[in-house]
Protein backbone atom coordinates (compact mmCIF):
# COMPACT_ATOMS: atom_id res chain seq x y z
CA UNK A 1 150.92 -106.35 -93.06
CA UNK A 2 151.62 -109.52 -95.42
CA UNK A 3 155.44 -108.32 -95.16
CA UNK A 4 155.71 -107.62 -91.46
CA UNK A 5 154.52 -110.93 -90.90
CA UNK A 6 156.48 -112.33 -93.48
CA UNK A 7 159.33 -110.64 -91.40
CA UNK A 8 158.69 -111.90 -88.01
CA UNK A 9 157.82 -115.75 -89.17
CA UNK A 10 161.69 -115.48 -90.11
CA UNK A 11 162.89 -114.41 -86.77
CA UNK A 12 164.54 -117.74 -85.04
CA UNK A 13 165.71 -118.54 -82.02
CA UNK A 14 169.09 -118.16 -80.60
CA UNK A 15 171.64 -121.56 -81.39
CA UNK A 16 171.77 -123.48 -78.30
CA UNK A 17 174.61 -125.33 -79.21
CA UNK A 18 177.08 -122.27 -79.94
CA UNK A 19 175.93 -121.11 -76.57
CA UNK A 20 177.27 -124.53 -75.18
CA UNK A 21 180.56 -124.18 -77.11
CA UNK A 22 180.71 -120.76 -75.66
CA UNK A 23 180.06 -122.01 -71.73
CA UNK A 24 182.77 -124.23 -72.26
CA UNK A 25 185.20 -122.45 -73.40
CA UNK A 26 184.37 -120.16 -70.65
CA UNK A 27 184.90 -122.63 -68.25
CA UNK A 28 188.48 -123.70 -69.42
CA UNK A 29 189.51 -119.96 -69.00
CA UNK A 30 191.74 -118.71 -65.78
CA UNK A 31 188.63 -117.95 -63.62
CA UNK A 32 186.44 -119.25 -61.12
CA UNK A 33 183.30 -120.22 -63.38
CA UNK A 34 180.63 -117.63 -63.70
CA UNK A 35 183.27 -114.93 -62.05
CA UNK A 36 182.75 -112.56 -64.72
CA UNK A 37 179.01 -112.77 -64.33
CA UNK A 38 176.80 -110.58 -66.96
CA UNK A 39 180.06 -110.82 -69.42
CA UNK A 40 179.70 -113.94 -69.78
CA UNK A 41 175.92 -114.08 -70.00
CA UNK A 42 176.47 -111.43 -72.71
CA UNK A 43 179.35 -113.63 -74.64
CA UNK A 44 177.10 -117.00 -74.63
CA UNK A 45 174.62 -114.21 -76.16
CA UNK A 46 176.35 -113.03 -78.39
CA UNK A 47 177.17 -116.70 -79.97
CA UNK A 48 174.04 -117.88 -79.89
CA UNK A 49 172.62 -115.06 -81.87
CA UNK A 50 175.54 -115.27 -84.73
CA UNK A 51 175.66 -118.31 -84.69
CA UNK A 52 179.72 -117.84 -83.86
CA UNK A 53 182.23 -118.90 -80.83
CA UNK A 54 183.75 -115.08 -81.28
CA UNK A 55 182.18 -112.84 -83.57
CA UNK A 56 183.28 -110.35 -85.04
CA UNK A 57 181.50 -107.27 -84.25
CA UNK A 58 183.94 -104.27 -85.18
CA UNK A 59 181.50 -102.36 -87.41
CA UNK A 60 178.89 -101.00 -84.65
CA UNK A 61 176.40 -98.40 -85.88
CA UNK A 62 173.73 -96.19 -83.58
CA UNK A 63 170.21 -95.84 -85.56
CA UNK A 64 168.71 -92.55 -84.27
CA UNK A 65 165.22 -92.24 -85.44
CA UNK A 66 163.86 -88.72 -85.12
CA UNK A 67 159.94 -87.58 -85.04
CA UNK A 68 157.42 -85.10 -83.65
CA UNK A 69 154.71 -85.45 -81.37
CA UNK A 70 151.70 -84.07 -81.94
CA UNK A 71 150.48 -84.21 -78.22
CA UNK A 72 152.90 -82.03 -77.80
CA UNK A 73 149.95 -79.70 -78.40
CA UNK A 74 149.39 -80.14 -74.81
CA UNK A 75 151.83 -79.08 -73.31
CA UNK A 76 153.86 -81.86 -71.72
CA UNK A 77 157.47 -81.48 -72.64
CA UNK A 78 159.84 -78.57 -70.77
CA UNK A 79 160.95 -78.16 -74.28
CA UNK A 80 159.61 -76.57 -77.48
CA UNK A 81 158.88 -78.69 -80.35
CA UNK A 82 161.54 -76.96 -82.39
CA UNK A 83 163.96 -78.58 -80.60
CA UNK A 84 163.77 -81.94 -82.71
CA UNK A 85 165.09 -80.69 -85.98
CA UNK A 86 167.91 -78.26 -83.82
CA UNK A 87 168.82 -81.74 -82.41
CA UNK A 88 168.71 -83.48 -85.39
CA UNK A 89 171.56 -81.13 -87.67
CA UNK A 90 173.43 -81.10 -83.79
CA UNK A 91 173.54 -85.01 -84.57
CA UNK A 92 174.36 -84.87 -87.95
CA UNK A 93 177.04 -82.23 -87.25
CA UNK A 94 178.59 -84.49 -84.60
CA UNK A 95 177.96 -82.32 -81.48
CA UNK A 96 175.53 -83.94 -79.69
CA UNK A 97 176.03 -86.60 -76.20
CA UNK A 98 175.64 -89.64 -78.99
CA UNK A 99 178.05 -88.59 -81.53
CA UNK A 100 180.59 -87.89 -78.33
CA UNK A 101 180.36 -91.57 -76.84
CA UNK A 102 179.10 -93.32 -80.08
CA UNK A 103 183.32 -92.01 -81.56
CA UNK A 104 184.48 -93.36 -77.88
CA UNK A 105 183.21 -96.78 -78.76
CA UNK A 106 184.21 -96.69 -82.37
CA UNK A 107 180.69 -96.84 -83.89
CA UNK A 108 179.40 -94.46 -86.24
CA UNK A 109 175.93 -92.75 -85.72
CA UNK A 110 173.26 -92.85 -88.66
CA UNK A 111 169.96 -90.48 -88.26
CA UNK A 112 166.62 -91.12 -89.76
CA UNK A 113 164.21 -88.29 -90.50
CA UNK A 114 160.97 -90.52 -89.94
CA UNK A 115 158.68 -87.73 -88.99
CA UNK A 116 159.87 -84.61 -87.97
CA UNK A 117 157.93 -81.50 -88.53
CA UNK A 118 159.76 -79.99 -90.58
CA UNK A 119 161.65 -80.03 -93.95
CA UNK A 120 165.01 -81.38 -92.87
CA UNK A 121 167.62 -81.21 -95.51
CA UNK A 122 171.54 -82.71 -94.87
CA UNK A 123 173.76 -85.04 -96.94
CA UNK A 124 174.01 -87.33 -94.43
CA UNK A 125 170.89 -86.98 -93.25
CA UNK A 126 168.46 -90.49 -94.19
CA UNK A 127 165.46 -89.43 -95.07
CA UNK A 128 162.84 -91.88 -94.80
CA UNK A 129 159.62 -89.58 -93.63
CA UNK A 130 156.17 -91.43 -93.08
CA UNK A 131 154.33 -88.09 -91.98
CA UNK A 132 155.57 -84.80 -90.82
CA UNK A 133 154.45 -85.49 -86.64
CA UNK A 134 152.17 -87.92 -85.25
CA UNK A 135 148.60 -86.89 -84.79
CA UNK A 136 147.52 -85.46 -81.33
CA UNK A 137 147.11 -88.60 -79.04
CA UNK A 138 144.92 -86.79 -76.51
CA UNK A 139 142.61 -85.91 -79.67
CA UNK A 140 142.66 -89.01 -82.16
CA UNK A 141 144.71 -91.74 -82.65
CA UNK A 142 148.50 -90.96 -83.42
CA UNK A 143 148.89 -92.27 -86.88
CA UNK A 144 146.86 -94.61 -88.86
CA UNK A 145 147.66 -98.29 -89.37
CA UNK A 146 149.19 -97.89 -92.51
CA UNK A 147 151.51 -95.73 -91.23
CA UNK A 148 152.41 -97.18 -88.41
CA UNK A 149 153.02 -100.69 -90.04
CA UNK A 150 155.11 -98.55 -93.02
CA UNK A 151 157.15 -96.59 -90.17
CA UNK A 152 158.14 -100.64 -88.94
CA UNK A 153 159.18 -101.26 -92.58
CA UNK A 154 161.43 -98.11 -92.39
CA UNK A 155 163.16 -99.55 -89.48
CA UNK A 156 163.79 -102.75 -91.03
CA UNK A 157 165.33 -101.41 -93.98
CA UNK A 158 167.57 -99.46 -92.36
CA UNK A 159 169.06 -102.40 -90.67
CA UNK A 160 168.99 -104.19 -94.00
CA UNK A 161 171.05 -101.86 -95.63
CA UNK A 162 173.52 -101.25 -92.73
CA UNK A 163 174.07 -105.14 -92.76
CA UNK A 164 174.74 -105.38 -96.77
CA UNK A 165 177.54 -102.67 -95.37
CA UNK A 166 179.09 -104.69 -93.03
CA UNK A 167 177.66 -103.66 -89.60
CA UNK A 168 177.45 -106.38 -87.18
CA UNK A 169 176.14 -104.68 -83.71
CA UNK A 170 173.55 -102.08 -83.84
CA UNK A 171 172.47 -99.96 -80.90
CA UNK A 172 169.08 -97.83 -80.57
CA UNK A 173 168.66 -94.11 -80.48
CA UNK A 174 165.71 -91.57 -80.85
CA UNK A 175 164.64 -87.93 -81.03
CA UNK A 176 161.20 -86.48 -80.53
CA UNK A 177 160.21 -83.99 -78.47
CA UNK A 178 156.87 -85.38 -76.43
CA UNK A 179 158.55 -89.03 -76.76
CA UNK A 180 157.98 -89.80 -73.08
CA UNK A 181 154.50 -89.22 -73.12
CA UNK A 182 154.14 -91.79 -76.06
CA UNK A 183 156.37 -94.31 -74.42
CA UNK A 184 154.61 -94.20 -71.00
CA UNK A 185 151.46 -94.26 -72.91
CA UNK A 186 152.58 -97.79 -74.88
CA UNK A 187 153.59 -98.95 -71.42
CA UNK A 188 150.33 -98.27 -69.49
CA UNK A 189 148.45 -99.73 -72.31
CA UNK A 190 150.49 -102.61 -72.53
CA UNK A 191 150.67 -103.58 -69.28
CA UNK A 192 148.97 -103.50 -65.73
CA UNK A 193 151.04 -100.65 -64.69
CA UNK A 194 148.99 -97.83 -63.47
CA UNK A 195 149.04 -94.26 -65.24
CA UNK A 196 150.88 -92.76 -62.28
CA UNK A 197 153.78 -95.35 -61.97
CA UNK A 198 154.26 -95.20 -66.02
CA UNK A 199 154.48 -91.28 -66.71
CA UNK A 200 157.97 -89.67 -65.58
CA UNK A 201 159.26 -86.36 -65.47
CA UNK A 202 160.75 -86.28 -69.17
CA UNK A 203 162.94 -83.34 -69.58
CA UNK A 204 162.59 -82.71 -66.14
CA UNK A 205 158.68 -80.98 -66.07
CA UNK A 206 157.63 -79.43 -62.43
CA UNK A 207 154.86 -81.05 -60.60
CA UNK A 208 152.33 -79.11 -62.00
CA UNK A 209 153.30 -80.61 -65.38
CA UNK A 210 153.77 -83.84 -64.46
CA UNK A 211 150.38 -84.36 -63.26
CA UNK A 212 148.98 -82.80 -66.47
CA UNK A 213 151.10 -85.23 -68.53
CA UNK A 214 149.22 -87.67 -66.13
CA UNK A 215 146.15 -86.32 -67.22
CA UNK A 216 147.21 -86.48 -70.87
CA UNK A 217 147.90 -89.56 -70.90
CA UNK A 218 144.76 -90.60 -69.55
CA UNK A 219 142.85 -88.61 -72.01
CA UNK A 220 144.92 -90.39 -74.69
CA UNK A 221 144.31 -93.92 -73.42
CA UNK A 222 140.68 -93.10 -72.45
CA UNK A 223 139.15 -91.94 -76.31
CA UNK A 224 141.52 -94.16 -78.14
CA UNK A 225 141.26 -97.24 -76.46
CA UNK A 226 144.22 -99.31 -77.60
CA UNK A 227 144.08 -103.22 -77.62
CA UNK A 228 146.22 -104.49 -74.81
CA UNK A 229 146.56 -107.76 -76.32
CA UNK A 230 147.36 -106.49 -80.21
CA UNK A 231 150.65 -104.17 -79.66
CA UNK A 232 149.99 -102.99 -83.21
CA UNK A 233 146.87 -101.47 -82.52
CA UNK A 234 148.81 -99.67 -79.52
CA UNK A 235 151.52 -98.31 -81.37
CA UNK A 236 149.08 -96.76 -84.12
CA UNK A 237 147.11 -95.20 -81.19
CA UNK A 238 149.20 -93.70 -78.67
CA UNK A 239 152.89 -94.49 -80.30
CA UNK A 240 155.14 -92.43 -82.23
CA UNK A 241 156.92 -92.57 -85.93
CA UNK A 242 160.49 -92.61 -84.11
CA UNK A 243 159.59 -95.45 -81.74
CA UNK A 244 157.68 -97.32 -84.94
CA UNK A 245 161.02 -97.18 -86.58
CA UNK A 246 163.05 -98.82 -83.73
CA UNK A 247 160.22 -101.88 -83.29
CA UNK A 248 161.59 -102.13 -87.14
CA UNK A 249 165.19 -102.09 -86.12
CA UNK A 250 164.72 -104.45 -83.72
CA UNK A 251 162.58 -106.95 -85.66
CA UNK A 252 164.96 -106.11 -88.67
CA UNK A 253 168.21 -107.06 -86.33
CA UNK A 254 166.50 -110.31 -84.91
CA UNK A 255 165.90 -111.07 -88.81
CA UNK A 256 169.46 -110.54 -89.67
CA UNK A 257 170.84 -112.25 -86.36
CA UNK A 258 172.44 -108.85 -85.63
CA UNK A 259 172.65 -108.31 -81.71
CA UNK A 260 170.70 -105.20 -81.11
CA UNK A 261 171.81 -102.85 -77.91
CA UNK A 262 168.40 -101.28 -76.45
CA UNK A 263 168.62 -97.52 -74.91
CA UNK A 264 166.31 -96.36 -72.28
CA UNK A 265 162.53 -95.42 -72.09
CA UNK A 266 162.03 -94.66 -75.66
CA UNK A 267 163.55 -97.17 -77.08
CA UNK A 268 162.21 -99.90 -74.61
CA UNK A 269 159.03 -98.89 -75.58
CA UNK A 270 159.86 -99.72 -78.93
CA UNK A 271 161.28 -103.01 -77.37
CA UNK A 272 158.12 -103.89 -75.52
CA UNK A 273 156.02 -103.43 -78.80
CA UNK A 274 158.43 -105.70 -80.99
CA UNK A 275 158.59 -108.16 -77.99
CA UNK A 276 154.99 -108.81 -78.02
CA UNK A 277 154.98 -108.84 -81.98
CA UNK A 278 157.33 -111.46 -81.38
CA UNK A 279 158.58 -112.79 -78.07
CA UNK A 280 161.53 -114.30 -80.01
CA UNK A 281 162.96 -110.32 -80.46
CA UNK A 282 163.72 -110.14 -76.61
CA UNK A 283 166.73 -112.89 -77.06
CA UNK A 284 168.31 -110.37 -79.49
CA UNK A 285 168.61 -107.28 -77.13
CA UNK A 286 171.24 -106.20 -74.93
CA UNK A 287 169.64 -104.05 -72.30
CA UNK A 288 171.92 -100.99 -71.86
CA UNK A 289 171.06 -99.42 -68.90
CA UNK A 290 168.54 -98.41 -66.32
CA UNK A 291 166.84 -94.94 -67.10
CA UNK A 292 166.13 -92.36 -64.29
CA UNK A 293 162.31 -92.58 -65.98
CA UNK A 294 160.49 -94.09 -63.59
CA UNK A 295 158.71 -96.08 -66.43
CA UNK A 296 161.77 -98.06 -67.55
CA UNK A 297 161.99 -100.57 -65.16
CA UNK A 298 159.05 -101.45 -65.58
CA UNK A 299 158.86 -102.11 -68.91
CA UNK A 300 162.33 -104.04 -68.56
CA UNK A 301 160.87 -106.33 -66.06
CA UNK A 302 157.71 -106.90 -68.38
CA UNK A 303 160.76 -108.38 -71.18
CA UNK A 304 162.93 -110.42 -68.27
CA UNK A 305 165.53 -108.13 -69.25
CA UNK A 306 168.41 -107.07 -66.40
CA UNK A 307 170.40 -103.68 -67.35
CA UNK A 308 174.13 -104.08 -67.68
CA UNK A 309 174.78 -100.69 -66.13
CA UNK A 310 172.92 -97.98 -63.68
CA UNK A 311 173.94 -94.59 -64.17
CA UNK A 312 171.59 -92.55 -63.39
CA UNK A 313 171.24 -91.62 -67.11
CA UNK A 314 168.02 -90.05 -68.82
CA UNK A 315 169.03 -88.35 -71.79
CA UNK A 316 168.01 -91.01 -74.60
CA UNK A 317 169.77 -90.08 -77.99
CA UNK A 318 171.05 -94.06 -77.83
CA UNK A 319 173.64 -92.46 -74.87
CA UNK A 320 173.29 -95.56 -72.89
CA UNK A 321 173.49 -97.58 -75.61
CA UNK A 322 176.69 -96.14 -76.89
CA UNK A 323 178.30 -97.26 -73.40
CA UNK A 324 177.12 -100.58 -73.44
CA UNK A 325 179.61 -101.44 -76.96
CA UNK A 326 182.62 -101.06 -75.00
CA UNK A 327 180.80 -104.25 -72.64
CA UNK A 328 180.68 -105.75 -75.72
CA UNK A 329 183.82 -105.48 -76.81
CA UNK A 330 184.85 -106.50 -73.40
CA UNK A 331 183.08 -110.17 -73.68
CA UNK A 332 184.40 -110.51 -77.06
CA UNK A 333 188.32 -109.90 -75.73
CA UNK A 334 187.50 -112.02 -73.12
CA UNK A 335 186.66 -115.23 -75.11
CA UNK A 336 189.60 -114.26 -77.55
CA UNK A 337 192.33 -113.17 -75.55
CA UNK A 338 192.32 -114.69 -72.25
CA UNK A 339 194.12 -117.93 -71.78
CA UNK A 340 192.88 -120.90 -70.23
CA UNK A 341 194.53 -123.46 -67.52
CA UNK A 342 195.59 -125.52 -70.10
CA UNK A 343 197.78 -122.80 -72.51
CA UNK A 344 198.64 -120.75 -68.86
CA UNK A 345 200.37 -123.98 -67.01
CA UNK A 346 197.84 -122.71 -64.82
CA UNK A 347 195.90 -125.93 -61.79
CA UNK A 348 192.35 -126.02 -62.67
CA UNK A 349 189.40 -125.85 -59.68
CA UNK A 350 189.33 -128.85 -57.35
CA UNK A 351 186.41 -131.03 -58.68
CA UNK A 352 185.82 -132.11 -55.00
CA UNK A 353 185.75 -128.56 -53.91
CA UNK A 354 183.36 -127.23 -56.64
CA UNK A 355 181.04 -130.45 -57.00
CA UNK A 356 180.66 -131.72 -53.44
């Protein structure tokens, strides 16, 4: 715990000037002010949290963090557990939805083993295991303190080590079979959301099995009893190892002043716990895009945080994520490559007209 907190008391917040240099510059450039709306909310971002006019941002990774559910026990996932390590080796192999856009957007894709079931072995596989699965939520509580606070640590280092490398921009990813039933779990015990409005259709589970994850859900919350005011406590109880390591690479990226691009359910679960760790983490995030799980927007308007894109998208993997570098990018070639009145010859906005 003494290092976690050690970690957050570092986490600052965004430079206030830089984002002034930034709105000016904006300003002077051959556009009605504002006409470029969230890419220019995302430039003066991005300066404030490098503390740059135009950073440079070329090296972009995608953390997927990859762990079992025990509640899967249950029977709430149209899936088989198995399919976490298959998924796994079909990221490491380069086959999978991430690998496809992540190579689009120039980024490379890095896959933690932080508790999958089983033995995983690959070269480029990082292997950084806590505990083969989380407990059965429904049963007991998912992992023990220790673990969860050491899963956090995981995350952290990962960024750490990415940053020594030279990556600049890091976007979220995850794997776990069951992971939606831990997410909307961390949401309904977070919040005032009701059971119903947090638990979605996952994989894309029938009626029937959507009000049994309901139920599960409730069973979880119900003998655990997870403090809505410590988000520690929550995570331990009804989170998962793959979502503990993403409140790490969040917290690790805010540390670093490394923007961080959130994904969808999963990994805004992760972003709700690290947000109320430290309400400082939500200035870091870029929020992707808006998941089909009914969940997500929830949990996005419990951060303040508006999705750059809807696309009817609710695969996870950090797929969103992946799509939301090339905005980046876009921001970026706007501040650096767009001339303003002055350089263009070109008659600035009527003062009378825009200040009346």
């Amino acid at each position: 715990m003494q290092e976690l907190n050690q970690i957050i008391q570092e986490i600052k917040p965004l430079n206030e000037e830089e984002i002034l240099k930034t709105l000016n510059h904006l300003n002077q450039l051959t556009k009605p002010p504002g006409s470029l709306g969230k890419l220019e909310d995302l430039a003066k971002q991005l300066s404030g949290i490098t503390e740059q006019l135009i950073p440079d941002l070329s090296k972009k990774a995608v953390i997927v963090m990859a762990g079992d559910h025990g509640v899967c026990e249950e029977g709430i996932s149209a899936f088989p557990q198995e399919v976490t390590p298959q998924m796994v080796y079909n990221f490491l192999n380069g086959g999978a939805a991430i690998n496809v856009l992540a190579r689009q957007a120039g980024a490379e894709v890095f896959c933690v083993d932080i508790g999958v079931k089983e033995s995983l072995q690959h070269p480029d596989l990082i292997s950084k295991k806590v505990k083969p699965s989380t407990n059965n939520m429904a049963k007991q509580s998912a992992m023990s303190k220790e673990e969860a606070v050491q899963a956090i640590l995981v995350g952290v280092q990962v960024v750490e080590d990415l940053v020594e490398k030279g990556y600049r921009l890091i976007a979220t990813g995850e794997m776990g079979i069951g992971n939606t039933t831990a997410s909307a779990a961390i949401l309904a015990a977070l919040t005032e959301i009701g059971i119903e409005q947090a638990v979605g259709r996952g994989t894309g589970i029938n009626d029937e099995q959507w009000n049994h994850k309901q139920s599960v859900v409730k069973q979880a919350l119900q003998i655990n009893r997870p403090d809505q005011k410590d988000a520690l406590d929550v995570l331990t109880k009804v989170g998962g190892l793959e979502i503990a390591g993403l409140v790490g690479v969040i917290l690790g990226a805010a540390k670093s002043r490394i923007p961080v691009i959130i994904d969808g359910f999963i990994s805004s679960s992760a972003a709700l716990i690290a947000y109320n760790l430290c309400s400082i983490t939500v200035q870091y995030m870029i929020s992707s895009h808006l998941s089909q799980e009914q969940g997500h927007q929830f949990m996005l308007q419990e951060m303040g945080l508006t999705p750059m894109l809807h696309l009817d998208m609710r695969l996870g993997e950090g797929t969103g994520a992946a799509l939301c570098f090339q905005l980046v990018d876009a921001a970026l070639n706007i501040m650096s490559e767009m001339a303003t009145f002055q350089s263009a010859g070109v008659s600035g906005a009527n003062e009378e007209t825009t200040n009346p």
